[in-house]
N, C-alpha and C. Protein backbone atom coordinates (compact mmCIF):
# COMPACT_ATOMS: atom_id res chain seq x y z
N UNK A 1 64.38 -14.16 -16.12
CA UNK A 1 63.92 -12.78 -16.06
C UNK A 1 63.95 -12.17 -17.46
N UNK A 2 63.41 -11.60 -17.76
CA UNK A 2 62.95 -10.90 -18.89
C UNK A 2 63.29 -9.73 -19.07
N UNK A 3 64.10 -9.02 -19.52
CA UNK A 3 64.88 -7.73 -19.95
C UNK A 3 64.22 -7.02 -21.37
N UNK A 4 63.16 -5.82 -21.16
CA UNK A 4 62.39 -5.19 -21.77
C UNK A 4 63.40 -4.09 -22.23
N UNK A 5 64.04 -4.10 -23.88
CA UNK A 5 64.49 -3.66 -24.97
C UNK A 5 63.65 -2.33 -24.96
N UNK A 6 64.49 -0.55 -25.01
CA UNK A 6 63.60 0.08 -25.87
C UNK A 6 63.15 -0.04 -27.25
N UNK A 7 63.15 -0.76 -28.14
CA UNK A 7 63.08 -0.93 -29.43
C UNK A 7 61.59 -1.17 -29.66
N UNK A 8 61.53 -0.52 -30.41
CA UNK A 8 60.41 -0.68 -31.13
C UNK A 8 59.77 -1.26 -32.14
N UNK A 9 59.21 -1.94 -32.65
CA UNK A 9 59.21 -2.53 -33.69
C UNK A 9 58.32 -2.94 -34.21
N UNK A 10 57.82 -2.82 -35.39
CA UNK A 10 57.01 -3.38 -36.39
C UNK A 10 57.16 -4.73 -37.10
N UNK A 11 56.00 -5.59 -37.90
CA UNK A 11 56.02 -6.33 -38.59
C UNK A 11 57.30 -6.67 -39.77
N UNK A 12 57.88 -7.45 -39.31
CA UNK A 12 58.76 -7.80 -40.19
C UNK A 12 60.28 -6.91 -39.97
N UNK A 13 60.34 -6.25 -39.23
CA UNK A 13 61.47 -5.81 -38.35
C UNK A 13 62.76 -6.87 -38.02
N UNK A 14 64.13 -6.31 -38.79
CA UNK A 14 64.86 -7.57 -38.29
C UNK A 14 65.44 -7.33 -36.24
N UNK A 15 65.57 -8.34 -35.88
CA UNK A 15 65.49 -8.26 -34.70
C UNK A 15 66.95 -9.02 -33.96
N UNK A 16 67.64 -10.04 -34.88
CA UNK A 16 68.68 -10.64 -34.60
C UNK A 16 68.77 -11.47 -35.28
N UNK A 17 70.11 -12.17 -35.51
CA UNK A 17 70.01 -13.66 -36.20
C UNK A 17 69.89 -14.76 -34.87
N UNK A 18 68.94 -15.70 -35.10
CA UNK A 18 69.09 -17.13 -34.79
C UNK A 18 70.29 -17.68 -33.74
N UNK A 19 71.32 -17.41 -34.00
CA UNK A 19 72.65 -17.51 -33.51
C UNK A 19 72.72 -17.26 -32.37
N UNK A 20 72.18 -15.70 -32.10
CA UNK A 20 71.91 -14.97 -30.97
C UNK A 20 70.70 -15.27 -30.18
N UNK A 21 69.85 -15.40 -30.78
CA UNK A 21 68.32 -15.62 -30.29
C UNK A 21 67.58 -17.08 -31.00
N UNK A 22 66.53 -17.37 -29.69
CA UNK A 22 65.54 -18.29 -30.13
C UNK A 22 64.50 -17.61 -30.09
N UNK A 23 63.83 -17.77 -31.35
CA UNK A 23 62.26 -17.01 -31.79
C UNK A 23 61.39 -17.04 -31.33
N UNK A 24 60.84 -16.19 -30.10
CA UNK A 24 60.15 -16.23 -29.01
C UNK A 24 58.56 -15.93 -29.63
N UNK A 25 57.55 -15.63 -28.84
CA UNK A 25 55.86 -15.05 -29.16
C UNK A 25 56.39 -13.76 -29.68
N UNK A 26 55.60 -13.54 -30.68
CA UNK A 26 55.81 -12.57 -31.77
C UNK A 26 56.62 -12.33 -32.37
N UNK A 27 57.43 -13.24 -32.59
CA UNK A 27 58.74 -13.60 -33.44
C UNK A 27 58.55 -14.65 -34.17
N UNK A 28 59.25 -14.20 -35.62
CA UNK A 28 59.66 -15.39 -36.48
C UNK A 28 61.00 -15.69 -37.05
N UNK A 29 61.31 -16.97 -37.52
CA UNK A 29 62.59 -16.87 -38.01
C UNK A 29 62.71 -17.08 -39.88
N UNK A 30 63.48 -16.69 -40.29
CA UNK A 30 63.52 -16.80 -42.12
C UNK A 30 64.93 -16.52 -42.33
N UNK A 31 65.60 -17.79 -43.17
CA UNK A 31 66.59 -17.76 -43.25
C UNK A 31 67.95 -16.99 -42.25
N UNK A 32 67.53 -17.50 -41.23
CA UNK A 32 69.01 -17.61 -40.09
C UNK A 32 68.65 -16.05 -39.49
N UNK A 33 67.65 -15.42 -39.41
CA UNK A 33 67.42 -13.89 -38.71
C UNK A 33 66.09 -14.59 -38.36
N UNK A 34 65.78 -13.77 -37.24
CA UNK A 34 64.60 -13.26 -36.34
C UNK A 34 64.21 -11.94 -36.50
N UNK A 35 62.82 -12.18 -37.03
CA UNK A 35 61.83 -10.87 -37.33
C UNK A 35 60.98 -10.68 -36.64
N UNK A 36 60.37 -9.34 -36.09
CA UNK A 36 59.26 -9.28 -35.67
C UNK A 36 57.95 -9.70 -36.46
N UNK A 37 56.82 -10.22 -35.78
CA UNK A 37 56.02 -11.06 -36.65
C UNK A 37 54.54 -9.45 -35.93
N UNK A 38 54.62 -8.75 -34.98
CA UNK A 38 53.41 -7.91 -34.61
C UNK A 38 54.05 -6.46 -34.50
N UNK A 39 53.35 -5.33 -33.65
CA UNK A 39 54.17 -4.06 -33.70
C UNK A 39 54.15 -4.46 -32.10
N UNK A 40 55.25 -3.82 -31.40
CA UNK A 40 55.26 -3.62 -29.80
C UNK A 40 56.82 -3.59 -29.96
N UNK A 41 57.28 -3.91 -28.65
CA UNK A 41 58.40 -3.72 -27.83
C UNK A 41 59.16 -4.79 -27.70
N UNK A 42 60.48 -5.19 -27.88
CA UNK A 42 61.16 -6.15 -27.85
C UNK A 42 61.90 -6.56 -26.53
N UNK A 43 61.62 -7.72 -26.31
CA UNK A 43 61.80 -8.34 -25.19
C UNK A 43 63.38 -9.95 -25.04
N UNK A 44 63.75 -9.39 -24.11
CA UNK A 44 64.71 -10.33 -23.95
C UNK A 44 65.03 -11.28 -23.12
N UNK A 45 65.20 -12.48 -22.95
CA UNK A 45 65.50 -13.51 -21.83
C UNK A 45 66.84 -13.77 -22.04
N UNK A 46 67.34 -13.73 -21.58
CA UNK A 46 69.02 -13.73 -21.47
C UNK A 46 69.19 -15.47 -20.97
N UNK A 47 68.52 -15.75 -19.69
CA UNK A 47 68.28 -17.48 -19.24
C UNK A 47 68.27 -18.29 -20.56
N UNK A 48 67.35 -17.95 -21.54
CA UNK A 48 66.65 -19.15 -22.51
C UNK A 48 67.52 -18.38 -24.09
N UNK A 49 68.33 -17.25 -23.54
CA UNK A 49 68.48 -17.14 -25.11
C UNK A 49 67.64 -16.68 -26.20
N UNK A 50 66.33 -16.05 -25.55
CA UNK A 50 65.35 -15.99 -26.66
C UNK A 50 65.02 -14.57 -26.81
N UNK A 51 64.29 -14.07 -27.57
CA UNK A 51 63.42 -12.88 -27.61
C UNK A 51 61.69 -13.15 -28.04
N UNK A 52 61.23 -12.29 -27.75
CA UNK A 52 60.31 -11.61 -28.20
C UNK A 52 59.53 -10.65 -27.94
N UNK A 53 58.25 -10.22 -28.23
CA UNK A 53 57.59 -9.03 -28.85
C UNK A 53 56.35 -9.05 -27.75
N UNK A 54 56.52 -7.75 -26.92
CA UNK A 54 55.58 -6.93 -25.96
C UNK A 54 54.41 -6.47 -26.69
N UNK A 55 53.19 -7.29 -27.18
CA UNK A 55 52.20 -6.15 -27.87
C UNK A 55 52.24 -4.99 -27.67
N UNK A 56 52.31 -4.33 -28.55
CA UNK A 56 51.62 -2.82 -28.11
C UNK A 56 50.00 -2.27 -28.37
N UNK A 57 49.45 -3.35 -29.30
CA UNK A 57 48.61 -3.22 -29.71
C UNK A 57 47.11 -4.86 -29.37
N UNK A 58 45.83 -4.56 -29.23
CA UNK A 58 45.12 -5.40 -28.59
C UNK A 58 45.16 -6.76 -29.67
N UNK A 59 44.96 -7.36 -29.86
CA UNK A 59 44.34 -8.31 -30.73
C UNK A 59 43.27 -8.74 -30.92
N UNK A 60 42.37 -8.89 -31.98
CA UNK A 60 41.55 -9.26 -31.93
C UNK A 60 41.08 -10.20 -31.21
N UNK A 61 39.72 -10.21 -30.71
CA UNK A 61 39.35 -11.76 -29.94
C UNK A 61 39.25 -12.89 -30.88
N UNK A 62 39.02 -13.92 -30.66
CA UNK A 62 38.71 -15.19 -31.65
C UNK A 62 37.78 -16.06 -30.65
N UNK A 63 36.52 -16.26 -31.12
CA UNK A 63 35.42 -17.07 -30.39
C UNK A 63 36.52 -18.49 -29.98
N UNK A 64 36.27 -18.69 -28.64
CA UNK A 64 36.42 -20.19 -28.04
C UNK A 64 35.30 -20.80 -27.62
N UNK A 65 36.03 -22.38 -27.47
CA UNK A 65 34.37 -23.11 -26.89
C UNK A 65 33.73 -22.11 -25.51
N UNK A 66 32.70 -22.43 -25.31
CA UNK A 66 32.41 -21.95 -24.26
C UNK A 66 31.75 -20.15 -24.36
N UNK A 67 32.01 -19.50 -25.01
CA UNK A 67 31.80 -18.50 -25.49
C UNK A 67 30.54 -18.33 -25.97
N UNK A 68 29.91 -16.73 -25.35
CA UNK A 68 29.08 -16.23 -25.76
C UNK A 68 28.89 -15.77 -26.81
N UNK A 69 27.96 -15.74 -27.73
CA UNK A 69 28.42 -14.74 -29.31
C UNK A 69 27.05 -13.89 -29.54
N UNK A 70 27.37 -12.50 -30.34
CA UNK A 70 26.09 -12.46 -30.90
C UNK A 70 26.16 -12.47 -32.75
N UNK A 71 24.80 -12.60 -32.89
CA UNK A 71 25.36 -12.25 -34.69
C UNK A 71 23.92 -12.80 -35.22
N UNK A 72 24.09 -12.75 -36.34
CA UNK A 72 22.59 -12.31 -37.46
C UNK A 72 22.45 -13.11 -37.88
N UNK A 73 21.19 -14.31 -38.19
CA UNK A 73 21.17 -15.40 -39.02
C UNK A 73 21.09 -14.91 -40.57
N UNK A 74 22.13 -15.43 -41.41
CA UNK A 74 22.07 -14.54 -42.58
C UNK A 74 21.67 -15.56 -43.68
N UNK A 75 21.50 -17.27 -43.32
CA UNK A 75 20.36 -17.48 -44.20
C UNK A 75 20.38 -19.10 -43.42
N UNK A 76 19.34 -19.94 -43.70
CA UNK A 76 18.84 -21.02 -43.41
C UNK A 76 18.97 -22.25 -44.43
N UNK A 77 19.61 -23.20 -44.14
CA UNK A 77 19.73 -24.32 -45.41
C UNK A 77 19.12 -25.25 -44.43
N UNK A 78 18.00 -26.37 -45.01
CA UNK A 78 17.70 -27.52 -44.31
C UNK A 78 17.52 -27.69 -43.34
N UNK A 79 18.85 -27.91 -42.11
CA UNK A 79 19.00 -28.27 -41.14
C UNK A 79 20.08 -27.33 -40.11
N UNK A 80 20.64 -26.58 -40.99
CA UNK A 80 21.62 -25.27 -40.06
C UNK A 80 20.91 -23.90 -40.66
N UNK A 81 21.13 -23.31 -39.67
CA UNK A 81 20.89 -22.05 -39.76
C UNK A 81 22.42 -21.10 -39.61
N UNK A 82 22.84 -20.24 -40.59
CA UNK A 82 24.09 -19.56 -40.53
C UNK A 82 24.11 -18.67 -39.93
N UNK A 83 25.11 -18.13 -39.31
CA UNK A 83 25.28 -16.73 -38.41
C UNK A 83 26.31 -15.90 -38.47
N UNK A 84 26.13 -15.15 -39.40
CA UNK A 84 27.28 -13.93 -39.36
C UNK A 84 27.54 -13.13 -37.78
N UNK A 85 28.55 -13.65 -37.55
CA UNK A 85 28.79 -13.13 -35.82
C UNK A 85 29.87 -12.34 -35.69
N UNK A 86 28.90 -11.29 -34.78
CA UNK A 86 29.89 -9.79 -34.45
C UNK A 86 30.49 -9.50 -33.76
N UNK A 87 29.86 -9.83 -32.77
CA UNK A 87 30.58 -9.94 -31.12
C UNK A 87 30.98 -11.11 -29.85
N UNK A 88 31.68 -11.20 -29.03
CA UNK A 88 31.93 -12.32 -28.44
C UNK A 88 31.29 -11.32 -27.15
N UNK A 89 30.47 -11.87 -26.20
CA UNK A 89 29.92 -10.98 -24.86
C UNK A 89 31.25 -10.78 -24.03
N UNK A 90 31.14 -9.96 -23.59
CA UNK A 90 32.28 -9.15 -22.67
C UNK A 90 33.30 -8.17 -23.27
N UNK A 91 33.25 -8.84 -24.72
CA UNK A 91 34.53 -8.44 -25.29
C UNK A 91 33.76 -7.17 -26.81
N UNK A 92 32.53 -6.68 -26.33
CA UNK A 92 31.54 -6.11 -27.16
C UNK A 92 32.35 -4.78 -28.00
N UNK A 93 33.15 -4.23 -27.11
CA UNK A 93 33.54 -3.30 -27.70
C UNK A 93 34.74 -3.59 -29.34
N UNK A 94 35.21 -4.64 -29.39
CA UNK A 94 35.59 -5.34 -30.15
C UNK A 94 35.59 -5.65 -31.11
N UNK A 95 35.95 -6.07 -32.77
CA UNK A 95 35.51 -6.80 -33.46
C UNK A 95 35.69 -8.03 -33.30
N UNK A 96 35.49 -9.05 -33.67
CA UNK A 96 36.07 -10.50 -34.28
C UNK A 96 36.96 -10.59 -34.77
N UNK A 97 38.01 -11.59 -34.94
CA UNK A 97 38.79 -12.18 -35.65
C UNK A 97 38.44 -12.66 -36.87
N UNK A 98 37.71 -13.53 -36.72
CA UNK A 98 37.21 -14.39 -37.61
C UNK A 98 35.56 -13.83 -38.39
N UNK A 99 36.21 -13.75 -39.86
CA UNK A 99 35.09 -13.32 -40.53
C UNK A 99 34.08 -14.43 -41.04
N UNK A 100 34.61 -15.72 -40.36
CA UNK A 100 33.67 -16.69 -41.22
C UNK A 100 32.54 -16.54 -40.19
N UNK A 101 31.57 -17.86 -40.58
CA UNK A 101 29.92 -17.53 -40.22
C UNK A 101 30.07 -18.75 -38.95
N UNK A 102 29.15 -18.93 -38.35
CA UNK A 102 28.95 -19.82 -37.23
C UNK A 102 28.14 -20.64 -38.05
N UNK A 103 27.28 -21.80 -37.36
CA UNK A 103 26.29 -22.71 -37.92
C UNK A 103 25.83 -23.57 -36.21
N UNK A 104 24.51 -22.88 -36.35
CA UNK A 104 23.34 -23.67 -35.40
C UNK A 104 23.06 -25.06 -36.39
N UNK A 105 23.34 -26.44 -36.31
CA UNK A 105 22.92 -27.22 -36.43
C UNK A 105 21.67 -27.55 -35.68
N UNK A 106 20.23 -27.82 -36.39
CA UNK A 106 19.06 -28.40 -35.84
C UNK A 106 18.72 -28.74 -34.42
N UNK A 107 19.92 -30.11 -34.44
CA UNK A 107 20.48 -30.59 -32.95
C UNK A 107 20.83 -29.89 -31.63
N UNK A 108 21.27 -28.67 -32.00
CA UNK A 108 21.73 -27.71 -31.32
C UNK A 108 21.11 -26.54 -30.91
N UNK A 109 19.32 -26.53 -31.36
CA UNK A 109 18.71 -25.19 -30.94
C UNK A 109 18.10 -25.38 -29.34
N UNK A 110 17.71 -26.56 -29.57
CA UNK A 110 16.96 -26.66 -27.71
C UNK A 110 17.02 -28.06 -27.23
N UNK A 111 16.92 -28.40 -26.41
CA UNK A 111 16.66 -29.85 -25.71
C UNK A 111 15.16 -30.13 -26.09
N UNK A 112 14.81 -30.39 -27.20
CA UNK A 112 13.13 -30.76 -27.57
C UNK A 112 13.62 -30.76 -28.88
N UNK A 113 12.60 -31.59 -29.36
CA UNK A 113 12.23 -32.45 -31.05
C UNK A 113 12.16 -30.92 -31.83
N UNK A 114 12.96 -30.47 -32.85
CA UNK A 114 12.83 -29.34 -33.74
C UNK A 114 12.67 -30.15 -35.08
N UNK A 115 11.23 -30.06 -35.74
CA UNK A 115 10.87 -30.26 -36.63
C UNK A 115 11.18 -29.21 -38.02
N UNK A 116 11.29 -28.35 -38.06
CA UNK A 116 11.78 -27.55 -38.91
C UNK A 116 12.32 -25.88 -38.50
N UNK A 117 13.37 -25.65 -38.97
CA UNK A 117 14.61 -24.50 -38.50
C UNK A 117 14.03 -22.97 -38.58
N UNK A 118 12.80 -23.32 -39.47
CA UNK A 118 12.30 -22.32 -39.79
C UNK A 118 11.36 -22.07 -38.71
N UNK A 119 11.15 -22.63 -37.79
CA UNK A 119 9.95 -22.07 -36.54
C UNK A 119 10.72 -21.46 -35.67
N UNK A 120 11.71 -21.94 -35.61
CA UNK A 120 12.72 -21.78 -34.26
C UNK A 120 13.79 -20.08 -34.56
N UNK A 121 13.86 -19.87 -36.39
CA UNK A 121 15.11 -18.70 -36.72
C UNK A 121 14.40 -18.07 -37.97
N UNK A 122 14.73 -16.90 -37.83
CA UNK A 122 13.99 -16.34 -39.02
C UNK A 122 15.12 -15.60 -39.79
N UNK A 123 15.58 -15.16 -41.39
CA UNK A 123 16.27 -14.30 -42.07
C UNK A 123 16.76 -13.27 -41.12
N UNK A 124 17.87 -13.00 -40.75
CA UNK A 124 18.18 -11.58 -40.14
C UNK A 124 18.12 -11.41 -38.75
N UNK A 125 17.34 -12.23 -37.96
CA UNK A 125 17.53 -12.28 -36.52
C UNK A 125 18.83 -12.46 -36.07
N UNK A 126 18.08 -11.92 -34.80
CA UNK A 126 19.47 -10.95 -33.94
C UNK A 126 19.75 -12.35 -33.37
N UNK A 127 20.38 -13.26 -33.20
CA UNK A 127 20.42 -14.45 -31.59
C UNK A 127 22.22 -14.07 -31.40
N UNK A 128 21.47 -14.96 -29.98
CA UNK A 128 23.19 -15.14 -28.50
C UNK A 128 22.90 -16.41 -28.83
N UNK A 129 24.46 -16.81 -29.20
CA UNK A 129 24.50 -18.45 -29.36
C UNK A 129 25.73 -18.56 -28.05
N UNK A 130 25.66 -19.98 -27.92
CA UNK A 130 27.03 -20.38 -27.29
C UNK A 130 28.03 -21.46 -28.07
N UNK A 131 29.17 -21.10 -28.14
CA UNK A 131 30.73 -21.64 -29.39
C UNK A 131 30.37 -23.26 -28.75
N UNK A 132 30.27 -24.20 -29.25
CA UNK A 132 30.24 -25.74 -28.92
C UNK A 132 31.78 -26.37 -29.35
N UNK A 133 32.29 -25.16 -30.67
CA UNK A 133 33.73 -26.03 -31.56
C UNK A 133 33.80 -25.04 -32.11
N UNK A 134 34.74 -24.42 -31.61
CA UNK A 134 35.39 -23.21 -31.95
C UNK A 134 36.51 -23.17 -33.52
N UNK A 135 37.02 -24.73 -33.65
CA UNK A 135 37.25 -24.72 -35.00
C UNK A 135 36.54 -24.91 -36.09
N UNK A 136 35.59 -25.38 -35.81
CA UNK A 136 33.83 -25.07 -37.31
C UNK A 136 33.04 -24.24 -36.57
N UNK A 137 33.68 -23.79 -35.89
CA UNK A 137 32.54 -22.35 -35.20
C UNK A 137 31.00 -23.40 -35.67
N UNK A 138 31.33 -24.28 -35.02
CA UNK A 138 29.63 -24.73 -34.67
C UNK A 138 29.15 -23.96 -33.31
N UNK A 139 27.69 -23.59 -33.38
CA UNK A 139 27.08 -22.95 -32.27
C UNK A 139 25.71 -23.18 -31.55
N UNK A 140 25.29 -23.42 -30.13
CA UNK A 140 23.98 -23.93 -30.01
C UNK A 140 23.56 -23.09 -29.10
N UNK A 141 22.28 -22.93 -29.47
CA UNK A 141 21.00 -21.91 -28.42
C UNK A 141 20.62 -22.62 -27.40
N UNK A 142 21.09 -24.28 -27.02
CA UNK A 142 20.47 -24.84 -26.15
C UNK A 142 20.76 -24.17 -24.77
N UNK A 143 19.51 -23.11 -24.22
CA UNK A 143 19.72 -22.83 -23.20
C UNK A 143 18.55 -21.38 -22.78
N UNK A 144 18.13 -21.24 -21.75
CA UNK A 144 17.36 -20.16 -21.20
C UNK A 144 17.47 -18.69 -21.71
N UNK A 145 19.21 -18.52 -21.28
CA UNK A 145 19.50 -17.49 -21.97
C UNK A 145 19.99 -17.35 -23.32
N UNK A 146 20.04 -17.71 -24.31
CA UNK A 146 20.17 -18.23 -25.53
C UNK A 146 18.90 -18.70 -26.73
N UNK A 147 19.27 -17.76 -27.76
CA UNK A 147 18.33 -17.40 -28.72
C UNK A 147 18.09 -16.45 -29.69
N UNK A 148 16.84 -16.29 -30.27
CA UNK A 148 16.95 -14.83 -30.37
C UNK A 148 16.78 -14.16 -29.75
N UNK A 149 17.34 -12.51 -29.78
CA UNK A 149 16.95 -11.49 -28.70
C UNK A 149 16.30 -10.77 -29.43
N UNK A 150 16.09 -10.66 -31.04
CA UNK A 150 15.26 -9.99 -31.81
C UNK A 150 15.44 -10.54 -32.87
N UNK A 151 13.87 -10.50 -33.84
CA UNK A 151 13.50 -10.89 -34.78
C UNK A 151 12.82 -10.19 -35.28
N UNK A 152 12.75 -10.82 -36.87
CA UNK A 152 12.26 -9.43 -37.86
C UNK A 152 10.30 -10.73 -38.51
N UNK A 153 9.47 -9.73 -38.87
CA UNK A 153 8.46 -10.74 -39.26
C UNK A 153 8.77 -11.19 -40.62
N UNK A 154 8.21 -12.44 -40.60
CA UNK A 154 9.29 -12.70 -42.21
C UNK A 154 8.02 -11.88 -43.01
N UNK A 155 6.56 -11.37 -43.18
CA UNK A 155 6.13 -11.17 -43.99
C UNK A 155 6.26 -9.40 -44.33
N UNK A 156 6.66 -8.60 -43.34
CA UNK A 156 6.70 -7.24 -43.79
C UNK A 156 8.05 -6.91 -42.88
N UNK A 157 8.90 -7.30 -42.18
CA UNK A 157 10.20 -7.38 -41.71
C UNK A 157 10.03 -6.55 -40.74
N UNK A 158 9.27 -6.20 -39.68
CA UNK A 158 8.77 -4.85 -39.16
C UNK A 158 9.39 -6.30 -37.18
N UNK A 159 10.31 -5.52 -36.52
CA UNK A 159 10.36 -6.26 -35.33
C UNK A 159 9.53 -6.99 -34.79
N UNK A 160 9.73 -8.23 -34.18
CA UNK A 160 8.41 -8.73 -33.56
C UNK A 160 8.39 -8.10 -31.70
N UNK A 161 7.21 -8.43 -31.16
CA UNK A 161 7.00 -7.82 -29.98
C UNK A 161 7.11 -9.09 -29.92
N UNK A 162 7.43 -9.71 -28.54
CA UNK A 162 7.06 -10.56 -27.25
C UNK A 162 5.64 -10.84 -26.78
N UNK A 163 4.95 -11.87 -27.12
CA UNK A 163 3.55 -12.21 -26.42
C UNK A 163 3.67 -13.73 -26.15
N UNK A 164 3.66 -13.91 -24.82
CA UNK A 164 4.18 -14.69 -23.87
C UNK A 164 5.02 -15.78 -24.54
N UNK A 165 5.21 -16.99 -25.06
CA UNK A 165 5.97 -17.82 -26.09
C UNK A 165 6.27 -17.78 -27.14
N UNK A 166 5.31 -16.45 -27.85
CA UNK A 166 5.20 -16.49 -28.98
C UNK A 166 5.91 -14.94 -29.35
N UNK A 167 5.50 -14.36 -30.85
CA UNK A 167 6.09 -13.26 -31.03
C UNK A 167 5.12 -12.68 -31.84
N UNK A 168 4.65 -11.67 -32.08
CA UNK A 168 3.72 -10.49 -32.72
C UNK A 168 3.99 -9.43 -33.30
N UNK A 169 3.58 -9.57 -35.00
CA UNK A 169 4.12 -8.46 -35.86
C UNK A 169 2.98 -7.34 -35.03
N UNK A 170 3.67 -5.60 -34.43
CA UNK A 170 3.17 -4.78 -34.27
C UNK A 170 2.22 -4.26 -35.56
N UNK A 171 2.77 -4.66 -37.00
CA UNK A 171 2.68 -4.02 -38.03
C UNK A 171 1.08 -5.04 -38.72
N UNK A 172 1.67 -6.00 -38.86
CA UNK A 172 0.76 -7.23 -39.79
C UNK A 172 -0.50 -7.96 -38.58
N UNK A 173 0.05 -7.85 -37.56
CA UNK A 173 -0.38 -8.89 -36.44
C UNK A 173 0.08 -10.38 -36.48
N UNK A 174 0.52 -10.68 -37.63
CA UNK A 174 1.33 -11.81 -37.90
C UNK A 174 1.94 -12.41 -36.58
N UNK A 175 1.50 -13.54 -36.11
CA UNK A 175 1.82 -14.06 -35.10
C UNK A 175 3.40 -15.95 -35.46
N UNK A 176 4.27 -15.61 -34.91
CA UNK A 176 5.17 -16.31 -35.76
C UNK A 176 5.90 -17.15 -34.09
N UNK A 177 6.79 -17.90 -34.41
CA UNK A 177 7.62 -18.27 -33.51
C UNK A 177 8.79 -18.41 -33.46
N UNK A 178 9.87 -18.58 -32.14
CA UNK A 178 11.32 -18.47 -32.38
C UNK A 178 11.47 -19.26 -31.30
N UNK A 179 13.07 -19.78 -31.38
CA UNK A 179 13.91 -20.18 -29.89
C UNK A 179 14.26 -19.11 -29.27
N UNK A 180 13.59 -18.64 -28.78
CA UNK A 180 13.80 -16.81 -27.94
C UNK A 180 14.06 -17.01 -26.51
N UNK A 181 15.33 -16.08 -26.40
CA UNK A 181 16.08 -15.94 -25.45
C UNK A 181 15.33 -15.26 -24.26
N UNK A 182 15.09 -16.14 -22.70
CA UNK A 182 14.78 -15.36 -21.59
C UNK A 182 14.81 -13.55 -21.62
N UNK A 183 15.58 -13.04 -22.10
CA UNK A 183 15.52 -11.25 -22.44
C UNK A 183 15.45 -11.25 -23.61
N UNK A 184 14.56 -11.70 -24.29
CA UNK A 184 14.08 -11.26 -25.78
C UNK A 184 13.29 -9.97 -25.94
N UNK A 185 14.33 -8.86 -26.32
CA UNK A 185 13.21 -7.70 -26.76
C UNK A 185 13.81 -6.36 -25.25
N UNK A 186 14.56 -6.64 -24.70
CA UNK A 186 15.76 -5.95 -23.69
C UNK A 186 16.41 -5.14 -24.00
N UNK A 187 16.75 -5.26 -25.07
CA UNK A 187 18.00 -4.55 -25.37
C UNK A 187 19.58 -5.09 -24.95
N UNK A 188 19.41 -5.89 -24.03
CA UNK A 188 20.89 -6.10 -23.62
C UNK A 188 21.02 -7.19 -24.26
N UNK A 189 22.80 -7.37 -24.99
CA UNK A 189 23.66 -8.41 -25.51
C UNK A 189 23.83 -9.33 -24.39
């Protein structure tokens, strides 16, 4: 059973020595004391001897496999396309954890032969990927709902409209293509 401490406590808060306690979730130990390692409420198990730390505060999300994402292709090399990613779906109100970029590998945009990255993603498009390896934040569009949900025309950057497979500068008439997501042009994440 677990015996909830009024204490309060911040980062780096001493909390007990070692002696007394084993360094539970949100606890650390440094030289023979136990510190708080987050801010929240200190918690006690009397059974195991241990403590630790009641968030008080949310944590960021961190993309896992399986995971929805959205985020911006922020440039194209060869065979990956990069993605500065903002949001994990569900968890929209949110930031990220992780400021690094995702990467659509080639392999990974559709179940069909992709001859070049550039038909399929354009500079700055909006796409929903899904996490394949959440530790190289590798990411793949292979899928119906998955893609872009908006794209910019690469020749005057003006949104593209939706015309049936394809996509249409309102501005240029520039007619271009993407791996575009079943609700491309919706509005919804």
């Amino acid at each position: 059973m677990q015996e909830t401490k009024s204490d309060f406590v911040l980062p780096g808060d001493f909390i007990g020595t070692s002696e007394e306690f084993l360094p539970g979730s949100g606890t650390y130990e440094a030289d023979g004391n136990v510190y708080a390692a987050t801010v929240g409420t200190v918690q006690v198990n009397p059974k195991e001897k241990s403590v630790s730390i009641l968030p008080r505060t949310d944590v960021p999300p961190i993309p896992k496999v399986g995971d929805i994402v959205i985020g911006r292709v922020s440039d194209i090399k060869g065979s990956i396309a990069l993605v500065d990613i903002a949001r994990i779906k569900g968890q929209e109100d949110r930031e990220i954890a992780t400021p690094e970029q995702g990467a659509i590998h080639i392999s990974n945009v559709k179940n069909a032969y992709v001859r070049d990255l550039t038909y399929e993603f354009g500079y700055q498009d909006i796409v929903r990927a899904k996490v394949i390896d959440a530790k190289t934040l590798r990411l793949s569009t292979d899928g119906r709902d998955l893609g872009a949900i908006k794209a910019f025309c690469s020749k005057c950057t003006t949104a593209l409209k939706r015309k049936d497979d394809k996509l249409e500068c309102p501005k240029c008439k520039r007619m271009e293509t993407r791996k575009i997501a079943e609700d491309y042009g919706s509005g919804t994440v």
